[in-house]
Protein backbone atom coordinates (compact mmCIF):
# COMPACT_ATOMS: atom_id res chain seq x y z
CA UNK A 1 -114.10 26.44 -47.04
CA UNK A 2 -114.94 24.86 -43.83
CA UNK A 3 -116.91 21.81 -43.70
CA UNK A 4 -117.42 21.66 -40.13
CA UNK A 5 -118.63 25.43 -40.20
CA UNK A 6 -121.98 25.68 -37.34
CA UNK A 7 -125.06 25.92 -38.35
CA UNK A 8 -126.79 29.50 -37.93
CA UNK A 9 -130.54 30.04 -36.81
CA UNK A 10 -132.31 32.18 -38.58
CA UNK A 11 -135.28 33.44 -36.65
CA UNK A 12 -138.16 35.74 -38.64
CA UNK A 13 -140.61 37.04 -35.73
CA UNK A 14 -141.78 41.35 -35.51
CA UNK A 15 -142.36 41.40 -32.10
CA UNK A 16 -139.31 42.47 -30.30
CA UNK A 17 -140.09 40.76 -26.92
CA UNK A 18 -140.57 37.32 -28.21
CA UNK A 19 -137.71 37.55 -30.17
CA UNK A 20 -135.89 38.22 -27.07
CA UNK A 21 -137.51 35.91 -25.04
CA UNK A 22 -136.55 33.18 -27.88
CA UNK A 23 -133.25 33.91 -27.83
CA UNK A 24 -133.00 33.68 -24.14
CA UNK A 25 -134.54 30.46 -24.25
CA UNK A 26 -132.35 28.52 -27.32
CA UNK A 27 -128.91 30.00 -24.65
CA UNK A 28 -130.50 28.32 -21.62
CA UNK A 29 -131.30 25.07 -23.55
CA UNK A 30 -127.10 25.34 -24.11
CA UNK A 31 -127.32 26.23 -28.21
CA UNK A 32 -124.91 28.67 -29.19
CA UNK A 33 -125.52 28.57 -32.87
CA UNK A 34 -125.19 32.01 -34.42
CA UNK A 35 -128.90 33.53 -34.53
CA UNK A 36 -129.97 36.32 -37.43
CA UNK A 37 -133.04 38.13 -36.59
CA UNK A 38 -135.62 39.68 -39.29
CA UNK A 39 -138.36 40.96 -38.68
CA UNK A 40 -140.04 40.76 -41.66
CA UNK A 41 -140.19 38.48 -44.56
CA UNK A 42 -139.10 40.46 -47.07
CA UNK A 43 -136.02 40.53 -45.88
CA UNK A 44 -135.55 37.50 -44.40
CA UNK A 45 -136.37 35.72 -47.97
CA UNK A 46 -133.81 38.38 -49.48
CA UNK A 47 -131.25 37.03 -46.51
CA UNK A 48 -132.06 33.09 -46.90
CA UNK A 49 -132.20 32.76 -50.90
CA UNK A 50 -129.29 36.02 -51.90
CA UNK A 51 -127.13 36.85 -49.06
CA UNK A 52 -123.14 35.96 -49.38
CA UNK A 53 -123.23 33.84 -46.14
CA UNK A 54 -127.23 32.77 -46.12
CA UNK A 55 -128.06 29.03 -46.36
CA UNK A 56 -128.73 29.22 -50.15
CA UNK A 57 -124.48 30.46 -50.96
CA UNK A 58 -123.08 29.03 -47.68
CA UNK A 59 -124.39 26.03 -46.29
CA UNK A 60 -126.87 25.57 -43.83
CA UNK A 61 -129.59 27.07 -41.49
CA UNK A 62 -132.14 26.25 -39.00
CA UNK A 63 -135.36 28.92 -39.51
CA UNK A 64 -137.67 29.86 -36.77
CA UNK A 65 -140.75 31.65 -38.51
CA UNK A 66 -143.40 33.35 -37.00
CA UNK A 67 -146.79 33.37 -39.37
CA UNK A 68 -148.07 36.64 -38.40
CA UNK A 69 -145.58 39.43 -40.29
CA UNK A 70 -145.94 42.83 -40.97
CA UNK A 71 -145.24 42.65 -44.61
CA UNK A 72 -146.12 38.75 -45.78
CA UNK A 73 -147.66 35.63 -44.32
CA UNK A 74 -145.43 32.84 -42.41
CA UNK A 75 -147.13 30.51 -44.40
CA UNK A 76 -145.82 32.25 -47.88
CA UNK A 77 -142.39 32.33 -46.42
CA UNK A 78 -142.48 28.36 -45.50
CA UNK A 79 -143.81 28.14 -49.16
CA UNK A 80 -141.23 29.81 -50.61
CA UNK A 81 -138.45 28.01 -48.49
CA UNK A 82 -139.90 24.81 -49.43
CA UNK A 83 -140.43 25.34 -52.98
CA UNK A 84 -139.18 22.50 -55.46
CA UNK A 85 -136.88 24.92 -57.00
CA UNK A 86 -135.59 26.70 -53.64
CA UNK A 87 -132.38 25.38 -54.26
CA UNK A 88 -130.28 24.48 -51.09
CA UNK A 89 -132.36 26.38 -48.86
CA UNK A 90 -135.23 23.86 -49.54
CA UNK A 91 -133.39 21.66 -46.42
CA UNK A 92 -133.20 23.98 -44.21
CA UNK A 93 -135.54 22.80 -41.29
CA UNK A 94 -138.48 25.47 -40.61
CA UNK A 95 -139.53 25.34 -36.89
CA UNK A 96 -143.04 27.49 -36.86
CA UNK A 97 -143.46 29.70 -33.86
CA UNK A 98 -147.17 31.21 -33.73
CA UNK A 99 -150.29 32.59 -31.65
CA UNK A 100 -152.26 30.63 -33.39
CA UNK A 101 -153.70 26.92 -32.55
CA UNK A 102 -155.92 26.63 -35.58
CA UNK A 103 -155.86 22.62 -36.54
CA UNK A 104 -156.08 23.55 -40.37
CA UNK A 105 -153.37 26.22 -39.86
CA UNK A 106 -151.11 23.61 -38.30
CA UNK A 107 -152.25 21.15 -40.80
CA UNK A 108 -151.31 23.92 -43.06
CA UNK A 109 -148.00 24.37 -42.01
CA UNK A 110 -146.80 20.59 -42.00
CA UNK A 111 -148.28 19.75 -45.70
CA UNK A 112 -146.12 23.02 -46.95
CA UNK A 113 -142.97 21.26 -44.48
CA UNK A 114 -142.70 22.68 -41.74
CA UNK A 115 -140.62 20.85 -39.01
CA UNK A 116 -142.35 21.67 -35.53
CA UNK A 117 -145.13 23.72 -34.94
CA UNK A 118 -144.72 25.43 -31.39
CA UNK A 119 -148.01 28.03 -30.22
CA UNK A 120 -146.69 30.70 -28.40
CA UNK A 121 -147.05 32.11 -25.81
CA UNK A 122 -144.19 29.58 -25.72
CA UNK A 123 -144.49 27.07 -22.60
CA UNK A 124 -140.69 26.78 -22.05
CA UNK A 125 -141.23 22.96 -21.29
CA UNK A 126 -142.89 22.20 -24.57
CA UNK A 127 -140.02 24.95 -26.12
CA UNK A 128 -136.96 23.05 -24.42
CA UNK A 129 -138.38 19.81 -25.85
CA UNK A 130 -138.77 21.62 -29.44
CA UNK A 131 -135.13 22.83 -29.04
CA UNK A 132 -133.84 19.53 -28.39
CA UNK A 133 -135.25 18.79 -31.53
CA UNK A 134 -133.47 21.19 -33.22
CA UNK A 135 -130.44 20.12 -31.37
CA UNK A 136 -130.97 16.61 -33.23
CA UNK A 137 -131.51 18.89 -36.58
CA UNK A 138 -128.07 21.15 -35.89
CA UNK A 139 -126.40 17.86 -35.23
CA UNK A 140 -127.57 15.93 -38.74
CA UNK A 141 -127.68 19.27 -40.63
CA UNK A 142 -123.75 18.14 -41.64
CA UNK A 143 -122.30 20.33 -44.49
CA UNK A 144 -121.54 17.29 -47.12
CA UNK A 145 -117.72 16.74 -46.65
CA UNK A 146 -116.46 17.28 -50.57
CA UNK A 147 -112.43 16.11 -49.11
CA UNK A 148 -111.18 15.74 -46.21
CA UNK A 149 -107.31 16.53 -45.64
């Protein structure tokens, strides 16, 4: 297994368009981490916790989560990731991407740990400094080195 394997972004956001416009923006801010999109929760979760190569069997991830799903809140899902007995998953860092400005929802968000909060519509000043952020996350998010040869 390789240690020194990238991180991969998981991003969880339904609308098409911002998921696009996202993406555009983490390859202009120079991050070419691998990104796996979802647009709902229920998969997503499925991906994160049981999939051969998600964070939970294969090291680690960076998630982008929108709160407003078709099938589940963003606030369940960040829940669920941070649950005491989420397993590996629990350190993934959770960057939340929503419409919504609401000071208890944002409150919300960080008690449950959450990383960043970003409101879209995304102002790509306040997203390049967010993904710089996450730069500093894919950088310390190291897979622990068990030997090296």
């Amino acid at each position: 297994m390789n240690t020194h394997q990238s991180v991969s972004i998981v991003m969880i956001e339904d609308d098409e368009g911002h998921a696009r416009l996202i993406e555009k923006n983490i390859r202009r801010a120079g991050i070419l981490n691998d990104i796996k999109h979802f647009m709902d929760g229920t998969s997503a979760l499925d991906y994160l916790f049981n999939a051969a190569d998600g964070p939970n069997k294969n090291g680690p991830a960076l998630v982008l989560l929108d709160l407003n799903l078709p099938d589940m809140s963003g606030t369940d899902i960040l829940a669920k990731i941070k649950a005491p007995d989420a397993g590996p998953v629990r350190r993934a860092p959770v960057v939340v991407l929503t419409t919504t400005d609401d000071k208890v929802e944002i409150q919300r968000c960080y008690d449950l740990g959450c990383n960043v909060y970003i409101t879209k519509p995304v102002n790509y000043e306040s997203f390049a400094q967010a993904i710089r952020q996450l730069g500093l996350f894919l950088s310390v998010i190291q897979v622990p080195d068990i030997a090296e040869d």
